[in-house]
C-alpha atoms as a PDB file:
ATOM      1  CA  UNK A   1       0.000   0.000   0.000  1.00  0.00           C
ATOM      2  CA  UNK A   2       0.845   3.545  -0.800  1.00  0.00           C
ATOM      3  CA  UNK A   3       2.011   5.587   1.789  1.00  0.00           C
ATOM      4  CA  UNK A   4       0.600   9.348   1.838  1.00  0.00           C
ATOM      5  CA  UNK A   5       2.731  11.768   4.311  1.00  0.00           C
ATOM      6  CA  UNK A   6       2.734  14.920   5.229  1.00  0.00           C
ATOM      7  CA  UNK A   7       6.517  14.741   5.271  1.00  0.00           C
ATOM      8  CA  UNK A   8       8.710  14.210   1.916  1.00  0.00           C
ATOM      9  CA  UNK A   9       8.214  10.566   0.601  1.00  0.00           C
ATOM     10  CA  UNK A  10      11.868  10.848  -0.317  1.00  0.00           C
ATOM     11  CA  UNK A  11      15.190  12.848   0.653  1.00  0.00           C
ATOM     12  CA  UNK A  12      18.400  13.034  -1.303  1.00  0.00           C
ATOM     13  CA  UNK A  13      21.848  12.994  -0.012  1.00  0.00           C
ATOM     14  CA  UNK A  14      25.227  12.997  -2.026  1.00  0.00           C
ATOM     15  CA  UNK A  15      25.463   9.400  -2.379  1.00  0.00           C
ATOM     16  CA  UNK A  16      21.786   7.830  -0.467  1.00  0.00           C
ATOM     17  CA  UNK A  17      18.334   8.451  -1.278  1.00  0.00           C
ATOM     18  CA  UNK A  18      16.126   8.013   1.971  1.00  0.00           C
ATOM     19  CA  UNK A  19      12.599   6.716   0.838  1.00  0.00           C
ATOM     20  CA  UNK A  20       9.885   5.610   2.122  1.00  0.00           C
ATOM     21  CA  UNK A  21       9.780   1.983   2.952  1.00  0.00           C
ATOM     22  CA  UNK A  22       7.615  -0.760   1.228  1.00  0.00           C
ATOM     23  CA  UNK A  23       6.305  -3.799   1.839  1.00  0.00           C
ATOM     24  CA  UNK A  24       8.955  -4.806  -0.812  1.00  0.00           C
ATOM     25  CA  UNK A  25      11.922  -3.726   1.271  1.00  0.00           C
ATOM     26  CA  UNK A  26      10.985  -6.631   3.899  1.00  0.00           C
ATOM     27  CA  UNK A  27      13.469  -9.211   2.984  1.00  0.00           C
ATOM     28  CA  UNK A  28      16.108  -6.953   2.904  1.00  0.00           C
ATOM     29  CA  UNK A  29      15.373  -5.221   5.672  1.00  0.00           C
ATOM     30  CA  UNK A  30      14.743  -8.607   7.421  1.00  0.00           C
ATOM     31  CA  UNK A  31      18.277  -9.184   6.718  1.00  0.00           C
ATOM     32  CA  UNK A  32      19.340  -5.746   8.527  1.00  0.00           C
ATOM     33  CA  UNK A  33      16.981  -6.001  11.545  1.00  0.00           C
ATOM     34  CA  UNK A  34      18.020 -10.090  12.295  1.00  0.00           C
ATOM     35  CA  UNK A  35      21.717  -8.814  12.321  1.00  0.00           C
ATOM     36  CA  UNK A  36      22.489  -8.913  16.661  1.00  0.00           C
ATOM     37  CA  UNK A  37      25.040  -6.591  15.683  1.00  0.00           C
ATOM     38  CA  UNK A  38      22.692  -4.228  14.355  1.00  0.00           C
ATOM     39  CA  UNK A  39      19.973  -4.539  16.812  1.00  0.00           C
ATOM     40  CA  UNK A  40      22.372  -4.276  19.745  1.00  0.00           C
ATOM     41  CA  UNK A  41      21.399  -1.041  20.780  1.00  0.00           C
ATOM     42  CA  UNK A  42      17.851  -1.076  18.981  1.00  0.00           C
ATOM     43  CA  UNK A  43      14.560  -1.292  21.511  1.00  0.00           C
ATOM     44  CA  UNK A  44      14.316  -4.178  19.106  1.00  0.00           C
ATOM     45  CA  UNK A  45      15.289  -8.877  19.733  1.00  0.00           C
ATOM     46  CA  UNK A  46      16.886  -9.601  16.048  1.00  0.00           C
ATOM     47  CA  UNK A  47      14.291 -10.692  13.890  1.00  0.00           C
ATOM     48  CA  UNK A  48      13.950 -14.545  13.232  1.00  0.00           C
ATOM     49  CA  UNK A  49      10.961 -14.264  10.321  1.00  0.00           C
ATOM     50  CA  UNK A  50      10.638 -11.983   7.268  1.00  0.00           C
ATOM     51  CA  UNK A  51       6.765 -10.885   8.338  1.00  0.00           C
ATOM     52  CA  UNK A  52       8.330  -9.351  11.557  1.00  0.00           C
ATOM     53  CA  UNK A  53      10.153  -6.850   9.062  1.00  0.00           C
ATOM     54  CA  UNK A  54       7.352  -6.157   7.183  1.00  0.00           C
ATOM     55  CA  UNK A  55       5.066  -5.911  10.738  1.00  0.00           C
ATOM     56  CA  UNK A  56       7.454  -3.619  11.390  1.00  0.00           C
ATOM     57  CA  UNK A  57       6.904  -1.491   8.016  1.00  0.00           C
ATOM     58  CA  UNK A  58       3.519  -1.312   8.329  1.00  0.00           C
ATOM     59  CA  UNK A  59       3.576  -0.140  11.656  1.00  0.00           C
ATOM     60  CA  UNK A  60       5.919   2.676  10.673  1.00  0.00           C
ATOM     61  CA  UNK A  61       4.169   3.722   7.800  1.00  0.00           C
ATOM     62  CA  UNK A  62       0.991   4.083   9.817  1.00  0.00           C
ATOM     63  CA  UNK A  63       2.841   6.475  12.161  1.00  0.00           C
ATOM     64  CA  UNK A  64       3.821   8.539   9.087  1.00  0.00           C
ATOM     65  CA  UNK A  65      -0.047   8.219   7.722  1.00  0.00           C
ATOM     66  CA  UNK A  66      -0.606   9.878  11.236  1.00  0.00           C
ATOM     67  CA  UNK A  67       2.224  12.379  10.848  1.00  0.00           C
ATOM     68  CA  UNK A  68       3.512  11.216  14.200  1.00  0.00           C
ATOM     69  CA  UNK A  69       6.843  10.003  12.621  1.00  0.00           C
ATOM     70  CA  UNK A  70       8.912   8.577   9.752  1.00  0.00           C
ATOM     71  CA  UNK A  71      10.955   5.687   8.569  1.00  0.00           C
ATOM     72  CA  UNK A  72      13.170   5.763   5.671  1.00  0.00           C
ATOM     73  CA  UNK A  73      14.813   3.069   3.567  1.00  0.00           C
ATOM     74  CA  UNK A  74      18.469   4.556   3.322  1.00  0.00           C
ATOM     75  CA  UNK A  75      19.417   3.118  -0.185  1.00  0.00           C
ATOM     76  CA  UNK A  76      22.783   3.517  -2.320  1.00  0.00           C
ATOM     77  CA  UNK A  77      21.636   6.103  -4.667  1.00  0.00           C
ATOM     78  CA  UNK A  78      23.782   4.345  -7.465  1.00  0.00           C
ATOM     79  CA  UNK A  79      22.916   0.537  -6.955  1.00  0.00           C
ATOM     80  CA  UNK A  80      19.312   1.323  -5.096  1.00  0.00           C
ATOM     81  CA  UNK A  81      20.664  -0.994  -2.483  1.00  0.00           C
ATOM     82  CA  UNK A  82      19.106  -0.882   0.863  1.00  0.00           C
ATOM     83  CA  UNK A  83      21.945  -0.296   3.344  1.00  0.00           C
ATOM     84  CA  UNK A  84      19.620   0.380   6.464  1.00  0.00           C
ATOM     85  CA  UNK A  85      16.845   2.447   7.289  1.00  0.00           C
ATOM     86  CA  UNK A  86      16.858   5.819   9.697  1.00  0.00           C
ATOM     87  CA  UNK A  87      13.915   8.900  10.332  1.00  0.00           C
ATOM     88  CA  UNK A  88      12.113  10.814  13.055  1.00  0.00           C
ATOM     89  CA  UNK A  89      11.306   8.270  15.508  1.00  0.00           C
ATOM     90  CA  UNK A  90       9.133  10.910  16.907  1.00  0.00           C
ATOM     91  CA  UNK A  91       7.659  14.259  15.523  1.00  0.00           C
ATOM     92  CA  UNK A  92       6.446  17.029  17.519  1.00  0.00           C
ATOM     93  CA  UNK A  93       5.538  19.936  15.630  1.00  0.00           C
ATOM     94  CA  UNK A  94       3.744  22.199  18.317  1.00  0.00           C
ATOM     95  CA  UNK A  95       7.008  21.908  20.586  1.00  0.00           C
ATOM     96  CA  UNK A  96       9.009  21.926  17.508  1.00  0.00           C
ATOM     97  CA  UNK A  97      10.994  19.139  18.220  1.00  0.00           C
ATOM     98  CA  UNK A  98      11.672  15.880  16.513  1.00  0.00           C
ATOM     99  CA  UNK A  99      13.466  12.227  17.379  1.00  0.00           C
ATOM    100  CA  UNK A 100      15.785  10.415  15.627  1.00  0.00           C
ATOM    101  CA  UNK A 101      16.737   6.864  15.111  1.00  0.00           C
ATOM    102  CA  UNK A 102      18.760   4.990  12.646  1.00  0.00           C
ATOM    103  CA  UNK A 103      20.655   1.458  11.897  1.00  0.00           C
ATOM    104  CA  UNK A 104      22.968   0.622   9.334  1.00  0.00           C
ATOM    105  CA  UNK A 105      23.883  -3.157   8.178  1.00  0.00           C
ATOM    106  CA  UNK A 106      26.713  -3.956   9.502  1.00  0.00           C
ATOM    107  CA  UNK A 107      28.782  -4.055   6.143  1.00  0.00           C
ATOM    108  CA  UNK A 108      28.487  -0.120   6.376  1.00  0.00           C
ATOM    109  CA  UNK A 109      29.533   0.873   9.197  1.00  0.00           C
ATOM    110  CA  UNK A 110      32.778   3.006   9.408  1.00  0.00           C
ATOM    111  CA  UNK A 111      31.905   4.477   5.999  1.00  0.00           C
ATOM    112  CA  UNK A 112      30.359   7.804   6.688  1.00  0.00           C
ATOM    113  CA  UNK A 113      26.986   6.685   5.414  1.00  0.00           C
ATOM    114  CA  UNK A 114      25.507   7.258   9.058  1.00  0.00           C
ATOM    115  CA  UNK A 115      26.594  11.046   9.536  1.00  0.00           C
ATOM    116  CA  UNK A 116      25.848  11.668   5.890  1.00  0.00           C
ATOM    117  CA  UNK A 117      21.867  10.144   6.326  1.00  0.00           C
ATOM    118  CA  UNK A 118      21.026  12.021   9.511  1.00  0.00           C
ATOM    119  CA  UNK A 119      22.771  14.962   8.016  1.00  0.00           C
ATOM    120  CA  UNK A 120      19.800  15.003   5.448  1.00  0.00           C
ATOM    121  CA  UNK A 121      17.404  14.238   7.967  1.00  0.00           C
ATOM    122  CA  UNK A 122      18.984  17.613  10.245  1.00  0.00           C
ATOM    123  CA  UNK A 123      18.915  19.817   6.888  1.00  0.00           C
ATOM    124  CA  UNK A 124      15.431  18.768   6.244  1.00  0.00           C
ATOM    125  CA  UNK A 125      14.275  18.469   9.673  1.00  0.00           C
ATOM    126  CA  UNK A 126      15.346  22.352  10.429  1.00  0.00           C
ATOM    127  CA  UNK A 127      15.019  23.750   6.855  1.00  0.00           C
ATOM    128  CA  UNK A 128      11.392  22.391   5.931  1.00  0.00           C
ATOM    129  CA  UNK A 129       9.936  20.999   9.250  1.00  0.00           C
ATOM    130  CA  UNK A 130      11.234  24.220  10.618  1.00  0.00           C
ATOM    131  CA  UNK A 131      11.876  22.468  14.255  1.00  0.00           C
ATOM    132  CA  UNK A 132      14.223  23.774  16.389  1.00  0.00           C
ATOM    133  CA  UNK A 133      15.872  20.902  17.997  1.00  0.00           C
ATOM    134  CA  UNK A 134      16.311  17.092  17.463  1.00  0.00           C
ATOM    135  CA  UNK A 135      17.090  14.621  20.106  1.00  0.00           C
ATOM    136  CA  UNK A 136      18.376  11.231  19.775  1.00  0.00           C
ATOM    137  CA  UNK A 137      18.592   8.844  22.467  1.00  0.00           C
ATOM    138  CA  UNK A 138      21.611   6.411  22.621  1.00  0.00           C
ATOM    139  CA  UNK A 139      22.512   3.790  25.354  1.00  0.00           C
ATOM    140  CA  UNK A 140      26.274   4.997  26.839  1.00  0.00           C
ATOM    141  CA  UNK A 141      27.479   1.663  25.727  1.00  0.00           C
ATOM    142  CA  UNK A 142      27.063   2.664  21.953  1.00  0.00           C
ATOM    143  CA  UNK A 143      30.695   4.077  21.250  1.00  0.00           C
ATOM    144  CA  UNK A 144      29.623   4.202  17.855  1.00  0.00           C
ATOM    145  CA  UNK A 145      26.806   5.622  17.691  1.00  0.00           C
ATOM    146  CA  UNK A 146      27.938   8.593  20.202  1.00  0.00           C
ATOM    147  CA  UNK A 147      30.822   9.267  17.649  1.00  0.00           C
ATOM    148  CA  UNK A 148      28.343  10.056  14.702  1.00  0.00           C
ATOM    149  CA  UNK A 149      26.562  12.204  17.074  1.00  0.00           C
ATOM    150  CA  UNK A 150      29.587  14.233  17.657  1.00  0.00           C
ATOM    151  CA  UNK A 151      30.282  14.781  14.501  1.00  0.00           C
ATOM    152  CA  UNK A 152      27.312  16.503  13.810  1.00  0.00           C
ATOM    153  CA  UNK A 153      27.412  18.742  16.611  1.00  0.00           C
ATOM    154  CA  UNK A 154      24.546  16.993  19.059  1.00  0.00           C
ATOM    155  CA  UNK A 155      25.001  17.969  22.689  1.00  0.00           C
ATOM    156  CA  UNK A 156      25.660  15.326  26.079  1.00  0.00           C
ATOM    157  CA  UNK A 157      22.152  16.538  27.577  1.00  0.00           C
ATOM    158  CA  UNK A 158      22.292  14.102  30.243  1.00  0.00           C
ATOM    159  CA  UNK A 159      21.215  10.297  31.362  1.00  0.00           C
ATOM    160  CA  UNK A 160      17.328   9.741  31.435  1.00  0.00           C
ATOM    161  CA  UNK A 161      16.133   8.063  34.377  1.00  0.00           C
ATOM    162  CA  UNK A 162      13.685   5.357  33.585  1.00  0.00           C
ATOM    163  CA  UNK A 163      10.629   7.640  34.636  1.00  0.00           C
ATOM    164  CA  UNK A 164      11.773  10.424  31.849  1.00  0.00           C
ATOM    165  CA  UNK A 165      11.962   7.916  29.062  1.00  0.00           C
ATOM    166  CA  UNK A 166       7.968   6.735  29.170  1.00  0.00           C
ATOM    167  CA  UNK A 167       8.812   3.886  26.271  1.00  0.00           C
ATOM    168  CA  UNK A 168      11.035   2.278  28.052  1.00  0.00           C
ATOM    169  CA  UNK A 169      10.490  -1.091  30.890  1.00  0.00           C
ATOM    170  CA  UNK A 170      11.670  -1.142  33.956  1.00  0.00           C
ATOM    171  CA  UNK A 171      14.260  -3.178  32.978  1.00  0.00           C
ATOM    172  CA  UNK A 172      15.097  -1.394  30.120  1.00  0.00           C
ATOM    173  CA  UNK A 173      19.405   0.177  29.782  1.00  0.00           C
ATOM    174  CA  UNK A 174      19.351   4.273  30.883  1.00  0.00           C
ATOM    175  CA  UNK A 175      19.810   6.005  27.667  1.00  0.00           C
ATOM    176  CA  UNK A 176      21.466   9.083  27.319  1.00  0.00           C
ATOM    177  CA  UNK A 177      20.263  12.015  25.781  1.00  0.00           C
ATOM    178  CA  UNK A 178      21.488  14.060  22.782  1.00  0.00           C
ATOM    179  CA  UNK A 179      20.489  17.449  21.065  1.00  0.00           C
ATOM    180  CA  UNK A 180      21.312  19.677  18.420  1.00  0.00           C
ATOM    181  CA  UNK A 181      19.436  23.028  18.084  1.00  0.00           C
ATOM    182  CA  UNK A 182      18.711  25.028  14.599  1.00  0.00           C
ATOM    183  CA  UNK A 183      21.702  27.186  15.882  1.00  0.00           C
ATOM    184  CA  UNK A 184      23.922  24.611  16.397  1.00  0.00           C
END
């Protein structure tokens, strides 16, 4: 099925193209989302069955129908393949504020793809959602995923306690919190 958003279908990076995902995009994300590396640090087990992906893409695409948030396929523009999927796990336009979350097959890592993909999603997010700041929250274990943030500027905003983060169990890891404002 179609998605409709109020948010771009599609963004456009020097070398990825950030679309909308489809149904059709299940097997390889499947692939992405069953990797333990990848889903590490994701409020996500590893996949075992290709209809969990595609659960999962139909869930996401019915936020974005509500314009509560977005999930892109982040594809190679030249080959068109799917190298993992990122977007505003969250979108709060009267506060001005958005979320972001993102995973990368493993194969890419260490290649830039992950600062250049939420670079489109800041330039696009401040630009022509006209927010004013972007969070992401990481667990303090994700070296990796800290780096990126530092490179594009987010700010150490502190360590949510379990009460602050309402998604989260009890039993859930403290995440920590990271921003970047429009002046940033």
């Amino acid at each position: 099925m179609e998605v409709k958003l109020l948010v771009k279908d599609k963004l456009i990076s020097e070398r990825l193209l950030l679309r909308t995902m489809t149904e059709t995009d299940a097997p390889r994300l499947f692939q992405i989302w069953s990797s333990p590396d990848v889903t590490k640090f994701m409020n996500i087990e590893p996949f075992t069955e290709i209809k969990q992906a595609a659960d999962m893409i139909d869930f996401l695409n019915g936020l974005a129908r509500e314009n509560k948030a977005v999930r892109y396929a982040v594809t190679d523009r030249q080959s068109g393949a799917i190298i993992g999927s990122c977007g505003f796990n969250e979108l709060d336009y009267e506060q001005r504020r958005a979320e972001i979350g993102y995973d990368l097959d493993r194969a890419f890592w260490g290649k830039e793809y992950a600062p250049e993909a939420i670079g489109c999603l800041l330039a696009y997010a401040f630009d022509e959602l006209e927010m004013d700041r972007i969070d992401a929250k990481v667990e303090p274990e994700n070296v990796n995923s800290i780096k990126v943030l530092g490179k594009l500027r987010f700010t150490f905003a502190g360590t949510l306690r379990r009460e602050e983060d309402a998604e989260s169990a009890p039993s859930a890891p403290l995440l920590n919190l990271y921003t970047r404002s429009r002046e940033d």
